[in-house]
PDB file of N, CA and C in Angstrom:
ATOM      1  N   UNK A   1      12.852  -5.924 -24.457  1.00  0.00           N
ATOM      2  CA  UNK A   1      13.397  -5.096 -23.362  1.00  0.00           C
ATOM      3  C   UNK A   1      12.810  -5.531 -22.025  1.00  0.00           C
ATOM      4  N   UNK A   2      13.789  -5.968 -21.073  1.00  0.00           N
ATOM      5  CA  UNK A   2      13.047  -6.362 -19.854  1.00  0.00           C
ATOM      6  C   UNK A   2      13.201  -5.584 -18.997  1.00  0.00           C
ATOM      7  N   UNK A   3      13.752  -3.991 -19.130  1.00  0.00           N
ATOM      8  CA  UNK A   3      13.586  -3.219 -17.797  1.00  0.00           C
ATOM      9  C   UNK A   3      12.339  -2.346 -17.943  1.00  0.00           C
ATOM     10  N   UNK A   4      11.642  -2.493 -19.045  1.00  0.00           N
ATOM     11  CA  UNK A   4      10.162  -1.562 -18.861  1.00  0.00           C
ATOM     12  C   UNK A   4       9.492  -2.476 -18.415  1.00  0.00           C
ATOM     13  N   UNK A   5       9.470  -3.233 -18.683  1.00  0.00           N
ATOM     14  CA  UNK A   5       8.377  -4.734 -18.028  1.00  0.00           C
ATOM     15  C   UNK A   5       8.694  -4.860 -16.554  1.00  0.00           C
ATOM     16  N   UNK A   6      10.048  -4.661 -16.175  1.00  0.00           N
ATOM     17  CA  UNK A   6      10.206  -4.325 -14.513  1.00  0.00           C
ATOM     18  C   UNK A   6       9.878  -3.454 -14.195  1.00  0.00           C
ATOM     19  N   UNK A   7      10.264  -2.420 -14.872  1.00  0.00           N
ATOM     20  CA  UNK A   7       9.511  -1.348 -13.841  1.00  0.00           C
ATOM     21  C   UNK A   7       8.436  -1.320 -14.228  1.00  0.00           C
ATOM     22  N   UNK A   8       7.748  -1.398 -14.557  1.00  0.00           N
ATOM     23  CA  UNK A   8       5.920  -1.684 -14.505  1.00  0.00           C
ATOM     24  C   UNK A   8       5.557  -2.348 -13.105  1.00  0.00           C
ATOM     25  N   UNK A   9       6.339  -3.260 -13.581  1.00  0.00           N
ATOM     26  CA  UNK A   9       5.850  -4.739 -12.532  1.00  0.00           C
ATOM     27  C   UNK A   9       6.785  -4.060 -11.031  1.00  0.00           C
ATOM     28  N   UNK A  10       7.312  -3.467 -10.919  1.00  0.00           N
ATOM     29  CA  UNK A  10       7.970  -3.334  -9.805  1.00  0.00           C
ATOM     30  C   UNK A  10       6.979  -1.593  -9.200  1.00  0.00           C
ATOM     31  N   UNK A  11       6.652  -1.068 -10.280  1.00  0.00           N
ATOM     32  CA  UNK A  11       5.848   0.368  -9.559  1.00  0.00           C
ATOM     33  C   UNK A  11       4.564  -0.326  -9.424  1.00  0.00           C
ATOM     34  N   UNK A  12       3.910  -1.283  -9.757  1.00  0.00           N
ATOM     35  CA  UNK A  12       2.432  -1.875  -9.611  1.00  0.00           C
ATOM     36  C   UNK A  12       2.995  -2.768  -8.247  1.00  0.00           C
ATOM     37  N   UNK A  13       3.830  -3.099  -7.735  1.00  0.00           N
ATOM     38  CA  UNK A  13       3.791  -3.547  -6.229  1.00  0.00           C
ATOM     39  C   UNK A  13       3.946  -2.564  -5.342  1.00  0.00           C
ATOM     40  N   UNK A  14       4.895  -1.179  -5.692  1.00  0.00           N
ATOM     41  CA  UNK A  14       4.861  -0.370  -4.764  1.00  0.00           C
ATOM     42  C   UNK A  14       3.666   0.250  -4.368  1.00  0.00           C
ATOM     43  N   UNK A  15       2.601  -0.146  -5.751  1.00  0.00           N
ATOM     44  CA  UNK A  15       1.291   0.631  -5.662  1.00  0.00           C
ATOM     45  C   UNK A  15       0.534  -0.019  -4.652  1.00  0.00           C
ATOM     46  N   UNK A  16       0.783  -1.218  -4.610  1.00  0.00           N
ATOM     47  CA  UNK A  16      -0.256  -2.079  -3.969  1.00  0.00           C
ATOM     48  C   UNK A  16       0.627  -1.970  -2.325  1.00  0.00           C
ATOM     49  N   UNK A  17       1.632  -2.163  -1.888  1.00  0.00           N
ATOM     50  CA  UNK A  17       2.308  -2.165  -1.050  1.00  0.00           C
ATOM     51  C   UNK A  17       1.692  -0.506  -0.247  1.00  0.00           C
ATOM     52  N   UNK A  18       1.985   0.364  -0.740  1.00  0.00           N
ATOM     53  CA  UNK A  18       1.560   1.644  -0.318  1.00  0.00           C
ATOM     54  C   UNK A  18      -0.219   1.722  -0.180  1.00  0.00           C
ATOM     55  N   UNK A  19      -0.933   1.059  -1.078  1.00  0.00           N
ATOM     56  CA  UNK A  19      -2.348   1.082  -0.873  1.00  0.00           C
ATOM     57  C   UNK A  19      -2.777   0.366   0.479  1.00  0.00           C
ATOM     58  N   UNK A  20      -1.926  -1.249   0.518  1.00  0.00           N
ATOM     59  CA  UNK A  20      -2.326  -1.673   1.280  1.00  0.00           C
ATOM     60  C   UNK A  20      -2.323  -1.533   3.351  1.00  0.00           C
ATOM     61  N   UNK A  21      -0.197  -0.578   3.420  1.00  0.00           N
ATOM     62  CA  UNK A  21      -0.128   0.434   4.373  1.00  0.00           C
ATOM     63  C   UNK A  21      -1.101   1.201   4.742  1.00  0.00           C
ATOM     64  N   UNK A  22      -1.704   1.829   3.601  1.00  0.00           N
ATOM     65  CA  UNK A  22      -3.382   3.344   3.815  1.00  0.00           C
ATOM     66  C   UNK A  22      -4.355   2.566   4.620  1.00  0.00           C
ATOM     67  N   UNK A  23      -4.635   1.416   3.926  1.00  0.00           N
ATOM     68  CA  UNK A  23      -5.744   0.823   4.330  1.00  0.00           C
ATOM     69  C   UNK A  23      -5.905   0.523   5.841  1.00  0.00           C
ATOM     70  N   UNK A  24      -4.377  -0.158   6.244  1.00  0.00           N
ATOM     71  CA  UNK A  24      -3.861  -1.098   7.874  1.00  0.00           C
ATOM     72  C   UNK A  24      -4.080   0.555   8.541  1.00  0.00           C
ATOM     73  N   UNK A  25      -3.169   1.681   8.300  1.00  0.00           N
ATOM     74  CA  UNK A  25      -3.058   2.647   8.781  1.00  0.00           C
ATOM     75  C   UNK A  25      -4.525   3.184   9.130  1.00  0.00           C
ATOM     76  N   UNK A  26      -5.709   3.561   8.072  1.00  0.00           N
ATOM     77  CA  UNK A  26      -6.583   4.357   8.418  1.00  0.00           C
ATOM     78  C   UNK A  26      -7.275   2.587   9.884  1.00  0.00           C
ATOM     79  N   UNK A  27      -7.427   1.967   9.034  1.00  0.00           N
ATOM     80  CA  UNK A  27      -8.257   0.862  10.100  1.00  0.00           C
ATOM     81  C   UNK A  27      -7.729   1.523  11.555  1.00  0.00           C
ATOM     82  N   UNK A  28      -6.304   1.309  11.666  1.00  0.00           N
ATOM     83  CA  UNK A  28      -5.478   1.204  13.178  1.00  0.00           C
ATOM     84  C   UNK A  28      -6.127   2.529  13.682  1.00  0.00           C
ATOM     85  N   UNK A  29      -6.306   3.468  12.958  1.00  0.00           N
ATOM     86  CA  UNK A  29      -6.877   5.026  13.359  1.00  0.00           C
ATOM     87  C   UNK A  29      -8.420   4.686  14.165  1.00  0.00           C
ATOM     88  N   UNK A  30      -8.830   4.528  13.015  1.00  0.00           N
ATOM     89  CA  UNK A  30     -10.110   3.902  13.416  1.00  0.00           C
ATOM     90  C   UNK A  30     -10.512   3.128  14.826  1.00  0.00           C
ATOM     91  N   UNK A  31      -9.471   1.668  14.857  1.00  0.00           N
ATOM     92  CA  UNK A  31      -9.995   1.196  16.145  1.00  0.00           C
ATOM     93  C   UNK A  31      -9.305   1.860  17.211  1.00  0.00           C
ATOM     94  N   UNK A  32      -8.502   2.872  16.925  1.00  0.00           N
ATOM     95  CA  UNK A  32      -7.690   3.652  18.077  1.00  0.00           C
ATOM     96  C   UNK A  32      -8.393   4.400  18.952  1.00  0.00           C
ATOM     97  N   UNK A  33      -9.563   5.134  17.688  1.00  0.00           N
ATOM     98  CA  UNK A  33     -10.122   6.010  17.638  1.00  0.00           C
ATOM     99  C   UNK A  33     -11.384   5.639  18.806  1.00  0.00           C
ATOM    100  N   UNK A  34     -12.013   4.320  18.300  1.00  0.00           N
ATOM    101  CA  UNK A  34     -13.057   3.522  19.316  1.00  0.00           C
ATOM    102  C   UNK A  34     -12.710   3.452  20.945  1.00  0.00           C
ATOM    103  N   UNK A  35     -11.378   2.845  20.544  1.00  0.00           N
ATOM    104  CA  UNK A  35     -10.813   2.461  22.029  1.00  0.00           C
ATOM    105  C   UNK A  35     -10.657   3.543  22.575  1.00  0.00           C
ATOM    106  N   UNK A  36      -9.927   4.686  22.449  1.00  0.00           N
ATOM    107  CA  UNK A  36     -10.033   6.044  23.002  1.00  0.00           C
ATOM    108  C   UNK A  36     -11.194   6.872  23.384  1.00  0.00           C
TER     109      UNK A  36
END
């Protein structure tokens, strides 16, 4: 069956895709936060 193996593989990029947004997002807060 290759649509459980996609969606695995396709919710483990949204995971990483959405983790990696949190990460850019809190940083941008952060140096916003400095500069302000």
């Amino acid at each position: 069956m290759m649509t459980s193996d996609y969606n695995v593989f396709t919710n483990s990029i949204q995971e990483s895709v959405y983790h990696g947004l949190y990460l850019i997002e809190s940083a941008a807060k952060r140096i916003g936060g400095e500069a302000a």
